[in-house]
Protein backbone atom coordinates (compact mmCIF):
# COMPACT_ATOMS: atom_id res chain seq x y z
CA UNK A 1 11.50 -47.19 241.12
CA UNK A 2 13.09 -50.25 242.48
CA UNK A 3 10.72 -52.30 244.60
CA UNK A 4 9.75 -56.07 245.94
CA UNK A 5 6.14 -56.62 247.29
CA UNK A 6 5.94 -60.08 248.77
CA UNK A 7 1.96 -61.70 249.28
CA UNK A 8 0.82 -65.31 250.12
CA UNK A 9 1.07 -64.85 253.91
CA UNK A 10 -1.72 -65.94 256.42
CA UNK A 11 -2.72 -68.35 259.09
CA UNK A 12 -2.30 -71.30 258.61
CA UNK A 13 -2.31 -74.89 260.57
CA UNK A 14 0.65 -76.54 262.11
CA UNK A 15 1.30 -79.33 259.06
CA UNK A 16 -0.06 -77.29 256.54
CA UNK A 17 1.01 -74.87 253.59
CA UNK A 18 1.53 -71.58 252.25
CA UNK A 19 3.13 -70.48 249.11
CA UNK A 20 5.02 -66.64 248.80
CA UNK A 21 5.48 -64.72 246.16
CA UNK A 22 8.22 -61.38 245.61
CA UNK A 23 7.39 -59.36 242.95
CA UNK A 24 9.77 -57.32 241.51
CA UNK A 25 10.06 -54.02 239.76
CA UNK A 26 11.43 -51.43 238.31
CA UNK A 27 14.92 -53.67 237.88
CA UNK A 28 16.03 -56.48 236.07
CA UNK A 29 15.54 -59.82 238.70
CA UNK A 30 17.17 -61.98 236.06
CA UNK A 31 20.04 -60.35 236.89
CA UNK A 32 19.85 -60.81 240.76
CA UNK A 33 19.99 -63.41 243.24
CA UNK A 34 17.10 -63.35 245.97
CA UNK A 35 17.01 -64.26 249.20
CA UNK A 36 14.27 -64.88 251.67
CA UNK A 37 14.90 -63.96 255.22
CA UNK A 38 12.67 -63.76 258.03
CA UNK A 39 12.15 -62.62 261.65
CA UNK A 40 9.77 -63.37 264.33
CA UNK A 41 8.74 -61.28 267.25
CA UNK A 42 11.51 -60.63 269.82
CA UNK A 43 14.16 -62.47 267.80
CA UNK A 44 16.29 -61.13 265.39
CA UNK A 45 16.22 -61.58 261.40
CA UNK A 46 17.31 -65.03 259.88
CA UNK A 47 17.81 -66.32 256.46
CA UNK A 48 15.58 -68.77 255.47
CA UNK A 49 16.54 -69.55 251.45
CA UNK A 50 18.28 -68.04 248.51
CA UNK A 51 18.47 -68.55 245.13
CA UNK A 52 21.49 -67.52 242.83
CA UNK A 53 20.91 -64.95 239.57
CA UNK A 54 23.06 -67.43 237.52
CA UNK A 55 22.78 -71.04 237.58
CA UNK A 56 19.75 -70.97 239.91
CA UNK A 57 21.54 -72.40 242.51
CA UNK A 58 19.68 -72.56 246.04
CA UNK A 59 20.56 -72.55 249.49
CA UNK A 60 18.38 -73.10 252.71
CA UNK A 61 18.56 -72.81 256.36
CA UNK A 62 18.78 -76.33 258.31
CA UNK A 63 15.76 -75.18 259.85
CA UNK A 64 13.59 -75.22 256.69
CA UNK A 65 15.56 -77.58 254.35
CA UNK A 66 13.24 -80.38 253.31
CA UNK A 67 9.83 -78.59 253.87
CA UNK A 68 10.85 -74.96 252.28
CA UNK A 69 11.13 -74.49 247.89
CA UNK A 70 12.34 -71.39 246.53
CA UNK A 71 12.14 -70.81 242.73
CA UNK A 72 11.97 -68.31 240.69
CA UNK A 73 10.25 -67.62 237.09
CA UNK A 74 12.21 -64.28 235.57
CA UNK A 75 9.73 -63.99 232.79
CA UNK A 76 7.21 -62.97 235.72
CA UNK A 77 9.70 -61.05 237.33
CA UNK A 78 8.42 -62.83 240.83
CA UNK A 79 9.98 -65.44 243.03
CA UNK A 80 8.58 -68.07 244.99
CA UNK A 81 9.07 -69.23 248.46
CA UNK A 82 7.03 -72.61 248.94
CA UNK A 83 6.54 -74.13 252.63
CA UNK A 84 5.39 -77.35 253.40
CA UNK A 85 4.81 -78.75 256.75
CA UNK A 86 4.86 -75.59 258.36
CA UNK A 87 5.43 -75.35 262.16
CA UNK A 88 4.54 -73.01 264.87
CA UNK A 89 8.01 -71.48 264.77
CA UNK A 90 7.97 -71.00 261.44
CA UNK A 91 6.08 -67.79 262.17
CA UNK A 92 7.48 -64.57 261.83
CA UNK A 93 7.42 -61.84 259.06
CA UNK A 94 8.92 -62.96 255.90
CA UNK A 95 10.70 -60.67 253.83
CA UNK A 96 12.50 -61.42 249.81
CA UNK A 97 15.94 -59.17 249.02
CA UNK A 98 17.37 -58.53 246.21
CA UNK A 99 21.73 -58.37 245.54
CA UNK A 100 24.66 -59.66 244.50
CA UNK A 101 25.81 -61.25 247.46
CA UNK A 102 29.04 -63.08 247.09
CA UNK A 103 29.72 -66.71 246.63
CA UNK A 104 28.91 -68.34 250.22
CA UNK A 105 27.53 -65.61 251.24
CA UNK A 106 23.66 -65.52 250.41
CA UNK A 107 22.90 -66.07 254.06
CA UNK A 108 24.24 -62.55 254.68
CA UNK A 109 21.29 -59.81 254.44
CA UNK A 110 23.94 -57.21 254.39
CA UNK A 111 24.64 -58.64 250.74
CA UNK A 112 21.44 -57.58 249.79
CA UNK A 113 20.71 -54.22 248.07
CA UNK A 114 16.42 -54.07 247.72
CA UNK A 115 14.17 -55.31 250.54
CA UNK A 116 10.58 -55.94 250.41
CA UNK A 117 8.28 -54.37 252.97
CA UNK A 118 7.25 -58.05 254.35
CA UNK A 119 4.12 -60.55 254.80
CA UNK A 120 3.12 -62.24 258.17
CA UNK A 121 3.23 -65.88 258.44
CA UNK A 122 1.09 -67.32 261.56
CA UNK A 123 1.15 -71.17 262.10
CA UNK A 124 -1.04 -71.70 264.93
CA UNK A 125 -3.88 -74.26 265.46
């Protein structure tokens, strides 16, 4: 059974940090590129960061480029989202994806085959 169960999520100060994981299972995530897309209340979903199956090649949303790292570590089968001087609009539920999304096209959630179920990020003093 294919599935990606994100965790790390939480409340968290504006300036401070929080560091997501996406597990995966049941599928081989060395041979998939992730993505990390989230949406907050009201708005509609955004991509926020992906990383490439071969090469490990990363993009990231102008929004989060500079504070956001995404890695990945294939022998854990889990993938990393780390955010650094988070803001108050950085909140929103954050959810990984798994595909084969073509080149210059990771920012596309359509791309993306297996979807975690998601984990709340709340930057709020």
């Amino acid at each position: 059974q294919v599935q990606l169960v994100e965790s790390g999520g939480g409340l968290v100060q504006p300036g401070g940090s929080l560091n997501l994981s996406c597990e995966a299972s049941g599928f081989r995530l060395n041979y998939y590129s992730i993505g990390w897309f989230r949406q907050a209340p009201g708005k509609e979903r955004e991509f926020v960061t992906f990383i490439r199956w071969s090469g490990g090649s990363t993009n990231y949303a102008d929004s989060v480029k500079g504070r956001f790292t995404i890695s990945r570590d294939n022998a854990k089968k889990t993938v990393y989202l780390q955010m650094n001087s988070l803001k108050p609009e950085d909140t929103a539920v954050y959810y990984c994806a798994a595909g084969h999304p073509d080149y210059g096209l990771g920012y596309k959630g359509s791309a993306y085959a297996y979807w975690g179920q998601g984990t709340q990020v709340t930057v709020s003093s």
